[in-house]
PDB file of N, CA and C in Angstrom:
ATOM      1  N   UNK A   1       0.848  -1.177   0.000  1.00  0.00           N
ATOM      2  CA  UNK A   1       0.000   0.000   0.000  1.00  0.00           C
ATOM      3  C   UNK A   1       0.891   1.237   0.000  1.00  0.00           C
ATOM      4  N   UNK A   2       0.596   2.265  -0.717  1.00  0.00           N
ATOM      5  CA  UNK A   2       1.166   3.768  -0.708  1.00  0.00           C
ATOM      6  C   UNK A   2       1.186   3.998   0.399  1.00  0.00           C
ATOM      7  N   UNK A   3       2.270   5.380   0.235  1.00  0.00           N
ATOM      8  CA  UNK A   3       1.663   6.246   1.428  1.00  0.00           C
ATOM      9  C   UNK A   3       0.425   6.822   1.439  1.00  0.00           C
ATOM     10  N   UNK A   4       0.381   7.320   0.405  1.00  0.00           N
ATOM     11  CA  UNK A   4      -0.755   8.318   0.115  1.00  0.00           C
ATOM     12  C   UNK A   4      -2.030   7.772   0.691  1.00  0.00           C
ATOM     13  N   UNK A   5      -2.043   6.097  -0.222  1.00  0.00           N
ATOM     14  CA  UNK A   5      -3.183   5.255   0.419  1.00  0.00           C
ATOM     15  C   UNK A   5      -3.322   5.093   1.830  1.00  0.00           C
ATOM     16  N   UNK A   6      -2.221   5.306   2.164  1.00  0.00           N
ATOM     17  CA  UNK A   6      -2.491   4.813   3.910  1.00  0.00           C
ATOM     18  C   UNK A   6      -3.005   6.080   4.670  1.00  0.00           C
ATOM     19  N   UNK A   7      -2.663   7.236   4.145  1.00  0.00           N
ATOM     20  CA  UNK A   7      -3.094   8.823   4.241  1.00  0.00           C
ATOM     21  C   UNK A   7      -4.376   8.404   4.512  1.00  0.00           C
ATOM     22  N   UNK A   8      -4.636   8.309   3.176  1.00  0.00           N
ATOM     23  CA  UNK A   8      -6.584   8.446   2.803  1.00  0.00           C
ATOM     24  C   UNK A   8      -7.299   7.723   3.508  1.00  0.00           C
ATOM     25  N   UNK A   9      -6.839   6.559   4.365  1.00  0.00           N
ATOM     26  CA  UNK A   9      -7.650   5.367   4.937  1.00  0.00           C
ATOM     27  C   UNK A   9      -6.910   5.605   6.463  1.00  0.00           C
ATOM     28  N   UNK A  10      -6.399   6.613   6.850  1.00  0.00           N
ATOM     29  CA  UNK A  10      -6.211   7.188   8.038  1.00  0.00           C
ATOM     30  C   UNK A  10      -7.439   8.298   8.501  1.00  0.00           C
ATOM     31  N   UNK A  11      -7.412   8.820   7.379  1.00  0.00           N
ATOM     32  CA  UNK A  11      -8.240  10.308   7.658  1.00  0.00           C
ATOM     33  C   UNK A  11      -9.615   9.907   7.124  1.00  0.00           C
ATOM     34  N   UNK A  12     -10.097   8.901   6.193  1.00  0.00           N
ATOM     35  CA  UNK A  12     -11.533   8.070   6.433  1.00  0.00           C
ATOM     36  C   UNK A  12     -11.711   7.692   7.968  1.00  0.00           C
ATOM     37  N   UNK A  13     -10.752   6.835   8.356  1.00  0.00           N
ATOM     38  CA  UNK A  13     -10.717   6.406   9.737  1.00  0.00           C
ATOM     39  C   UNK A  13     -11.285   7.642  10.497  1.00  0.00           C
ATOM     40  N   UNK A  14     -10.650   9.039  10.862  1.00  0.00           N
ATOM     41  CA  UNK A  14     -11.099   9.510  11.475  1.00  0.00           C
ATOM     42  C   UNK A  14     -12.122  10.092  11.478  1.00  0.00           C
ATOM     43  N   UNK A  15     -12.542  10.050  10.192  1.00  0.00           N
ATOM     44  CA  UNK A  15     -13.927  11.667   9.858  1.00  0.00           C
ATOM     45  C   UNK A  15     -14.964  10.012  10.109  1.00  0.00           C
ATOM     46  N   UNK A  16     -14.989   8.879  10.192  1.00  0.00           N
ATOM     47  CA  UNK A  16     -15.993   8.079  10.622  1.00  0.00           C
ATOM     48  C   UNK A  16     -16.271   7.702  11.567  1.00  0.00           C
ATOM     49  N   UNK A  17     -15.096   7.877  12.631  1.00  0.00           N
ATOM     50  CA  UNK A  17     -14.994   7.829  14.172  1.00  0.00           C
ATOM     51  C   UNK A  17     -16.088   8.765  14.916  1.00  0.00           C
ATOM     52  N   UNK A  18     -16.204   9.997  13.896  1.00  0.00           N
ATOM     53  CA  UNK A  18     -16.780  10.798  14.590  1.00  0.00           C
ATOM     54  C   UNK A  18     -18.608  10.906  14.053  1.00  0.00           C
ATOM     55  N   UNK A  19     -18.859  10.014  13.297  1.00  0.00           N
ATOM     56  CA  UNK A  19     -20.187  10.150  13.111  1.00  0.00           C
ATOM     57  C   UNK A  19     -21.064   9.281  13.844  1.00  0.00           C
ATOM     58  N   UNK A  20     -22.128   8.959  13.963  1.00  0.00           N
ATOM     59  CA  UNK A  20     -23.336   8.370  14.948  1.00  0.00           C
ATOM     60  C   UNK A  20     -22.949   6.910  13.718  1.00  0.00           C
ATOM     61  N   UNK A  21     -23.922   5.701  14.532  1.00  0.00           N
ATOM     62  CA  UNK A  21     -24.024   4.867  14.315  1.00  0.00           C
ATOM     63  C   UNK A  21     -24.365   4.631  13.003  1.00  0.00           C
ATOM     64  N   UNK A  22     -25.600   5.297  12.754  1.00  0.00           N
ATOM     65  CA  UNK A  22     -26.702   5.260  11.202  1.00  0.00           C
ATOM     66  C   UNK A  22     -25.814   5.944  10.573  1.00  0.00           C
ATOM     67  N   UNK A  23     -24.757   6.643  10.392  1.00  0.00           N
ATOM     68  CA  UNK A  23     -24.217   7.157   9.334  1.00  0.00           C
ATOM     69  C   UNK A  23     -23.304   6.160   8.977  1.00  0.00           C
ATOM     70  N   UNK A  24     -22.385   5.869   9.798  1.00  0.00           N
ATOM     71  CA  UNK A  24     -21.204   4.428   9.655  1.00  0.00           C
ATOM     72  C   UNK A  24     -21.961   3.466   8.968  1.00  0.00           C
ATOM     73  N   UNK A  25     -23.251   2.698   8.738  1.00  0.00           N
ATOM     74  CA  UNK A  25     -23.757   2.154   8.038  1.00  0.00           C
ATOM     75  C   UNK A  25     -23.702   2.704   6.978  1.00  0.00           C
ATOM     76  N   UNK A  26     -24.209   3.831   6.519  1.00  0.00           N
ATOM     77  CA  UNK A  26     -24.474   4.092   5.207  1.00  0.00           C
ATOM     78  C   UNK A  26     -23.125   4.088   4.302  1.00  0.00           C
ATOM     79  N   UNK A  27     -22.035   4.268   5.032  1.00  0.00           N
ATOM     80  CA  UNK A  27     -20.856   4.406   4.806  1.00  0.00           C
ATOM     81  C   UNK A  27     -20.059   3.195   4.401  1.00  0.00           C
ATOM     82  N   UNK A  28     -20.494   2.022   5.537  1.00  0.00           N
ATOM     83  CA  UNK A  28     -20.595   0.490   4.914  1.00  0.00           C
ATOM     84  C   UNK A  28     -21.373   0.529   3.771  1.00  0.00           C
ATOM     85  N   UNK A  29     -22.806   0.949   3.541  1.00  0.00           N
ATOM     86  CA  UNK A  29     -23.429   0.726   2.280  1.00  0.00           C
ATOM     87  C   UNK A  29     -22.320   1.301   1.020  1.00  0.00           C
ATOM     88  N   UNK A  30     -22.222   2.279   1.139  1.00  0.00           N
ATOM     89  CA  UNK A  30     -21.263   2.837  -0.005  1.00  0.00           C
ATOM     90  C   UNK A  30     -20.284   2.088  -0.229  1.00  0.00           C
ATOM     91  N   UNK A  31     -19.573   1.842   0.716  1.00  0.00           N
ATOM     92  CA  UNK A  31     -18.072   1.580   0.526  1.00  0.00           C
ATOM     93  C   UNK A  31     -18.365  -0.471  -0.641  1.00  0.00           C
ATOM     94  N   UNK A  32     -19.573  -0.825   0.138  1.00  0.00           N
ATOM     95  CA  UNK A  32     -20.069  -1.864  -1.024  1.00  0.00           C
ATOM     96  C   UNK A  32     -20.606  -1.515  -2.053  1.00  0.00           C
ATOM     97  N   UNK A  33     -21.086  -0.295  -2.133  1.00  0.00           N
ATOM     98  CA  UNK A  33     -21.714  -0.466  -3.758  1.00  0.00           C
ATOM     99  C   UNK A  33     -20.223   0.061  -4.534  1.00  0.00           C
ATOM    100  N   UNK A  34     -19.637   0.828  -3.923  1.00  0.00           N
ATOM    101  CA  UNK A  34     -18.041   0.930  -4.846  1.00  0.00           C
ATOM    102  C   UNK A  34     -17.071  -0.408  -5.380  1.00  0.00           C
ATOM    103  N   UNK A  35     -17.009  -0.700  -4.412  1.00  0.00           N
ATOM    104  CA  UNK A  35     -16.495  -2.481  -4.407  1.00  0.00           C
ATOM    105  C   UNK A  35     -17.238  -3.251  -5.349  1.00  0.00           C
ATOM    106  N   UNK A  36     -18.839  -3.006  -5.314  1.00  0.00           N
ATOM    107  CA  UNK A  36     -20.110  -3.342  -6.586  1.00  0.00           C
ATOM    108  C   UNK A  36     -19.128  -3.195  -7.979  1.00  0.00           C
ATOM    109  N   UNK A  37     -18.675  -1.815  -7.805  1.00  0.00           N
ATOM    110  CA  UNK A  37     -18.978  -1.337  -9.082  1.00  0.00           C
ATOM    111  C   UNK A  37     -17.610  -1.475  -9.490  1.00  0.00           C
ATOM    112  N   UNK A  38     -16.824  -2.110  -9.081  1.00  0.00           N
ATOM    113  CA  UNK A  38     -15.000  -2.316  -9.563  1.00  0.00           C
ATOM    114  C   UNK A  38     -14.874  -3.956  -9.548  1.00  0.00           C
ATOM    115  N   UNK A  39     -15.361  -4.864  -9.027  1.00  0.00           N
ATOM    116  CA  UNK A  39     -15.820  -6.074  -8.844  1.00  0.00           C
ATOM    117  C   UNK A  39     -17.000  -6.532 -10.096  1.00  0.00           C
ATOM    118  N   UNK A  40     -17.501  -5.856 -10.768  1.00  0.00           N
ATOM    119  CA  UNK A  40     -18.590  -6.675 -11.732  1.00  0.00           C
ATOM    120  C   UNK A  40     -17.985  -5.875 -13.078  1.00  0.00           C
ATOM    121  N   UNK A  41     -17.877  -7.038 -14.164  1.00  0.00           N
ATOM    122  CA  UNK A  41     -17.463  -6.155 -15.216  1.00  0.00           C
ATOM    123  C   UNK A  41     -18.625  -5.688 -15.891  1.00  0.00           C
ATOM    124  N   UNK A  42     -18.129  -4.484 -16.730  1.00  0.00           N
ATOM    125  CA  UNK A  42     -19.316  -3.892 -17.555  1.00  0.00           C
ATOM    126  C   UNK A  42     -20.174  -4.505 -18.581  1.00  0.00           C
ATOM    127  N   UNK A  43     -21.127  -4.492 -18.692  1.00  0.00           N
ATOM    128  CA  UNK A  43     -22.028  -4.932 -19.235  1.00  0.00           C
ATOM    129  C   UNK A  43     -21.832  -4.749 -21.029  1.00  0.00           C
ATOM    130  N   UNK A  44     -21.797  -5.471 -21.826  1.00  0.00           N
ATOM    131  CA  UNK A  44     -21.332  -5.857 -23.487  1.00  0.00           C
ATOM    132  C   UNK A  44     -22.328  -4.736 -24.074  1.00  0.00           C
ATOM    133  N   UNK A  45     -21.785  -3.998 -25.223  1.00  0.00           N
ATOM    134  CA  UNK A  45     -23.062  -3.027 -25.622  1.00  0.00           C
ATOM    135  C   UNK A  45     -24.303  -4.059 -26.376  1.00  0.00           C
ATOM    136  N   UNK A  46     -25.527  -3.022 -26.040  1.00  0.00           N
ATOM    137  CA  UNK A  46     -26.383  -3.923 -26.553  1.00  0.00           C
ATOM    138  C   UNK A  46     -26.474  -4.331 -27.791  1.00  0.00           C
ATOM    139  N   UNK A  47     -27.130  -5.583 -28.362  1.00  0.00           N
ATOM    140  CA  UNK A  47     -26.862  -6.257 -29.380  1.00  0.00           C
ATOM    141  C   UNK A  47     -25.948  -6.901 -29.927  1.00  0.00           C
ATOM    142  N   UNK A  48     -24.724  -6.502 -29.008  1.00  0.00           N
ATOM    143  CA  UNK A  48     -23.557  -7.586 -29.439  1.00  0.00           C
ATOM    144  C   UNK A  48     -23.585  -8.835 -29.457  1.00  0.00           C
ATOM    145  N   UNK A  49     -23.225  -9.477 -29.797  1.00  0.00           N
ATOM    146  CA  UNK A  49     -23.180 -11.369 -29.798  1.00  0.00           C
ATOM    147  C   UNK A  49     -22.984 -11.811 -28.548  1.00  0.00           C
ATOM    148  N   UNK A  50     -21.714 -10.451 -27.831  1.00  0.00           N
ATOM    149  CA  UNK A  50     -21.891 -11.195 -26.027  1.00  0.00           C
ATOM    150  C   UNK A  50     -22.961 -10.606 -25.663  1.00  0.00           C
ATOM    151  N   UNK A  51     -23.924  -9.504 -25.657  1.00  0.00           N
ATOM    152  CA  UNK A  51     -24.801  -9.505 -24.837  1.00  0.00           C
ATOM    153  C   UNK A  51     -25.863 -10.432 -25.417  1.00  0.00           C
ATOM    154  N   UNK A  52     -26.092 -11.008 -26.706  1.00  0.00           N
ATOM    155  CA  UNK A  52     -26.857 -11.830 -26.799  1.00  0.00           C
ATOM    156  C   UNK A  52     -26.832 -13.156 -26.342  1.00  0.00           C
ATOM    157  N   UNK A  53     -25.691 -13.406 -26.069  1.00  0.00           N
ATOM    158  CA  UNK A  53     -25.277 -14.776 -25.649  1.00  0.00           C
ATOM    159  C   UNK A  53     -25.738 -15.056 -23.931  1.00  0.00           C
ATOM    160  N   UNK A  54     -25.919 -13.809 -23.348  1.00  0.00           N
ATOM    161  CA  UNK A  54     -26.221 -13.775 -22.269  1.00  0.00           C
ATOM    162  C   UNK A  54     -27.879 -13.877 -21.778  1.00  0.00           C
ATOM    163  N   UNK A  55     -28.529 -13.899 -23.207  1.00  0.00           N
ATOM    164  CA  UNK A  55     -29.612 -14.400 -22.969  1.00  0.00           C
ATOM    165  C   UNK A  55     -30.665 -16.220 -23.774  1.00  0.00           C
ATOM    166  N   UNK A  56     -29.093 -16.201 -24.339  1.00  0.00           N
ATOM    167  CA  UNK A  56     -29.339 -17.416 -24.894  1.00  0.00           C
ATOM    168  C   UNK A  56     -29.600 -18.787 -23.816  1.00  0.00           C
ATOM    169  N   UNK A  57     -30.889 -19.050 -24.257  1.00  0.00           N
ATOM    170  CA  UNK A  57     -31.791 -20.497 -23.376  1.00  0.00           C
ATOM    171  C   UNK A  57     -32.418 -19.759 -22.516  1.00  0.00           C
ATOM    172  N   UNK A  58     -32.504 -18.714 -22.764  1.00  0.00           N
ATOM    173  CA  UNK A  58     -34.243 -17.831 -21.775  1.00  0.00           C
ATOM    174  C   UNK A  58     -35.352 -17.785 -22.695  1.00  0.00           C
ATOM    175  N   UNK A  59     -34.822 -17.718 -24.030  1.00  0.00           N
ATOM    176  CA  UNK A  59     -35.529 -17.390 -25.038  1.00  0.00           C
ATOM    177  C   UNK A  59     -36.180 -18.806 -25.433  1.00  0.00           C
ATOM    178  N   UNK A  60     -37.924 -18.622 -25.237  1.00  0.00           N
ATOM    179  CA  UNK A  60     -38.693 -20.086 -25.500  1.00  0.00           C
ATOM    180  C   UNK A  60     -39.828 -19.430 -26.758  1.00  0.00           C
ATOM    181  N   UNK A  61     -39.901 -20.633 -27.711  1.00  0.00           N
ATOM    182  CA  UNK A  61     -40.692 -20.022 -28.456  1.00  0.00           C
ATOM    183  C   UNK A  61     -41.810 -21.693 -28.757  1.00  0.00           C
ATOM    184  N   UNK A  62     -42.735 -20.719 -29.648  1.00  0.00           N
ATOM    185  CA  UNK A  62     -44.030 -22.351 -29.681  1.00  0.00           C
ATOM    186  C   UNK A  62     -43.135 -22.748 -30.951  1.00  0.00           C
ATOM    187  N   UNK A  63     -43.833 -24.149 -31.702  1.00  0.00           N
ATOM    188  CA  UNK A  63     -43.124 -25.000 -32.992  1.00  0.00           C
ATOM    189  C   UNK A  63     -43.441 -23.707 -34.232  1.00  0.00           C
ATOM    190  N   UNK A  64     -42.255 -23.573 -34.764  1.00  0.00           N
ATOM    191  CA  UNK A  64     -42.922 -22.714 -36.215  1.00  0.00           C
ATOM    192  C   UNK A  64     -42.471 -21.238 -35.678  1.00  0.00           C
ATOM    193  N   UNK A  65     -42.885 -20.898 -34.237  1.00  0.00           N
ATOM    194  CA  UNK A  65     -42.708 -19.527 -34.269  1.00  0.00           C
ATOM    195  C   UNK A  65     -41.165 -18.914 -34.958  1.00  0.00           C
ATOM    196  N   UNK A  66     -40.389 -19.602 -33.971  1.00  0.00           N
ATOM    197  CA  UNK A  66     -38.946 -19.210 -34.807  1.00  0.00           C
ATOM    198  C   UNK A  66     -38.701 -18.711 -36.110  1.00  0.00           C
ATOM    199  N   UNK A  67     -39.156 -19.776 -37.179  1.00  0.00           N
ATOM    200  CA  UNK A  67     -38.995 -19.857 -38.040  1.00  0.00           C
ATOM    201  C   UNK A  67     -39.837 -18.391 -39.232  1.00  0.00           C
ATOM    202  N   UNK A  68     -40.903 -18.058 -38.166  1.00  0.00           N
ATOM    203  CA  UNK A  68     -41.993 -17.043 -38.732  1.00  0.00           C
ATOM    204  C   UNK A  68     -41.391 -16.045 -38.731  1.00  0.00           C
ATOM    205  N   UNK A  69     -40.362 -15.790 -37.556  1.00  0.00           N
ATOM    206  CA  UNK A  69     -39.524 -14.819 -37.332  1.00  0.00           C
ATOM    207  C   UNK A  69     -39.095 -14.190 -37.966  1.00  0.00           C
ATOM    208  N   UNK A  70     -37.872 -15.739 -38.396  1.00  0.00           N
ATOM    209  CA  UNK A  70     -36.574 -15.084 -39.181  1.00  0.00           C
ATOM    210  C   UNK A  70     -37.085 -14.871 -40.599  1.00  0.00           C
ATOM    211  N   UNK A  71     -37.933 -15.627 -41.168  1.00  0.00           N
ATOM    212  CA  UNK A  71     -39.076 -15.177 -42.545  1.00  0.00           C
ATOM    213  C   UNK A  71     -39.245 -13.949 -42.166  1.00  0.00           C
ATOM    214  N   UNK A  72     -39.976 -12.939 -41.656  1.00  0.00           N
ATOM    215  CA  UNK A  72     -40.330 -11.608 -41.386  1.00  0.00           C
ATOM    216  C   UNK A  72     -39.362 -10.880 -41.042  1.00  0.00           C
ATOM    217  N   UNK A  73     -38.454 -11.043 -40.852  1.00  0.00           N
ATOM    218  CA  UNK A  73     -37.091 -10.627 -40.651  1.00  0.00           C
ATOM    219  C   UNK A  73     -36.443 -10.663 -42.044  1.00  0.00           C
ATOM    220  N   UNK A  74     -36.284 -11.683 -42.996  1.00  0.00           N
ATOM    221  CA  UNK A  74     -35.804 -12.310 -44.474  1.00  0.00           C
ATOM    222  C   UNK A  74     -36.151 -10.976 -45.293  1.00  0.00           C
ATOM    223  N   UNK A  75     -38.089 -10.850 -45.001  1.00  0.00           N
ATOM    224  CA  UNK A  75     -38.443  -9.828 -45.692  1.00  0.00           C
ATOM    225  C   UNK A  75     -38.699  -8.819 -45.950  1.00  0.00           C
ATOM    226  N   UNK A  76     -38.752  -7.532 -44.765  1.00  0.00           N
ATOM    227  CA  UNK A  76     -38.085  -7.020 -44.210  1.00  0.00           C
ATOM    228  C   UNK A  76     -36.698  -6.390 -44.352  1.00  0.00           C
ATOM    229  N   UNK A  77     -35.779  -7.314 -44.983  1.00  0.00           N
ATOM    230  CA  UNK A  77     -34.821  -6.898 -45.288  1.00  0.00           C
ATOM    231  C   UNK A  77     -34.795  -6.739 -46.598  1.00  0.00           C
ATOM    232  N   UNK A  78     -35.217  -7.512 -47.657  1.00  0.00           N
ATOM    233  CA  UNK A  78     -35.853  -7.263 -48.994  1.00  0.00           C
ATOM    234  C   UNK A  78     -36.495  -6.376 -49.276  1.00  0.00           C
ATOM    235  N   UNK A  79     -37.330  -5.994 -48.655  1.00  0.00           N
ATOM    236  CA  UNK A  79     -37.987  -4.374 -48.666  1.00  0.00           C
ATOM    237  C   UNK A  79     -37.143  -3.459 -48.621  1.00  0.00           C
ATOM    238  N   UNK A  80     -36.544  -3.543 -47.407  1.00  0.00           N
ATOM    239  CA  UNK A  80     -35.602  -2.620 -47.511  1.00  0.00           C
ATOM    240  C   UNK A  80     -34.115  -1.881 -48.442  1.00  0.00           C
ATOM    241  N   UNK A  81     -33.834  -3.391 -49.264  1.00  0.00           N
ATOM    242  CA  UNK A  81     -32.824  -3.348 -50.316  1.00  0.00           C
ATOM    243  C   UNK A  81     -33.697  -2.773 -51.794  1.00  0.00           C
ATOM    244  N   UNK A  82     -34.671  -3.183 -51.329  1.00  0.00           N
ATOM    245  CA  UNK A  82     -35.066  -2.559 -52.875  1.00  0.00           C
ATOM    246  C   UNK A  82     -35.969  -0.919 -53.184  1.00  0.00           C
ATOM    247  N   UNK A  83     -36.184  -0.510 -51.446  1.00  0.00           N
ATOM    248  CA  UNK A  83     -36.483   0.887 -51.433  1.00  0.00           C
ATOM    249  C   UNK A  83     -35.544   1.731 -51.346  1.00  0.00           C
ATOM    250  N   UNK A  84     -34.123   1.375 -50.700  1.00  0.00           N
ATOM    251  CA  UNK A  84     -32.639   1.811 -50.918  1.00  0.00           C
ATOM    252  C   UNK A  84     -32.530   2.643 -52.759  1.00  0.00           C
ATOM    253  N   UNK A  85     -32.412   4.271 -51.845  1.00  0.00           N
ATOM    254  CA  UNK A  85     -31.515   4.529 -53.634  1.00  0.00           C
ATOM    255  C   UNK A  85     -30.812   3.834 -54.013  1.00  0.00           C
ATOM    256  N   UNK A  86     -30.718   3.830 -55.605  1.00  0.00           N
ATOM    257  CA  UNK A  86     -29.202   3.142 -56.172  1.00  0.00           C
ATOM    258  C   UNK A  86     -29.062   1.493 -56.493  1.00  0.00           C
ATOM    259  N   UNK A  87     -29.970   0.718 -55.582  1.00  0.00           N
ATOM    260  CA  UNK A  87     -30.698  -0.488 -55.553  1.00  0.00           C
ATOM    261  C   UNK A  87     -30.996  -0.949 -56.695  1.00  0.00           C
ATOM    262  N   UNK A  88     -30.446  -1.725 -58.064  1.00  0.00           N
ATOM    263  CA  UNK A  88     -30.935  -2.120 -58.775  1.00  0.00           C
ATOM    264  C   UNK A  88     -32.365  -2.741 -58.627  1.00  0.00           C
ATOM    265  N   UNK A  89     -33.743  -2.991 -59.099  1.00  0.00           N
ATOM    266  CA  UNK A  89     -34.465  -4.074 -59.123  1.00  0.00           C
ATOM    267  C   UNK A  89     -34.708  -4.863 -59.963  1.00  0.00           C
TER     268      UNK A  89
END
């Protein structure tokens, strides 16, 4: 540990010595949600393959639905290539 660090966790020490009970808690609360937030890695931007992967086998569908999907999805995208300026048809 630094000095510096040992500074900073001297003079926490004291400015908490001097508060009431219910504040030293909240102070435990914090000091865990910081630890939260350096301890869990960040979350994949959405739509990436890792954040999709993170919901892969939650996803339940009936027989056929799937498939209706990615069809409406297929076409959809066909629409879209052929309302595109420049788009041969």
């Amino acid at each position: 540990m630094s000095v510096e660090a040992a500074q900073l966790i001297e003079q926490v020490e004291l400015e908490v010595r001097s508060l009431p009970i219910e504040r030293i808690q909240e102070v435990l609360d914090f000091i865990g949600f910081l630890k939260s937030k350096i301890s869990s890695p960040s979350r994949p931007p959405r739509g990436s393959p890792e954040a999709l992967l993170e919901c892969a086998g939650i996803w339940e569908f009936e027989p056929g639905e799937l498939d209706k999907i990615l069809a409406d999805i297929e076409r959809a995208r066909n629409i879209e290539l052929e309302t595109e300026p420049g788009v041969a048809k």
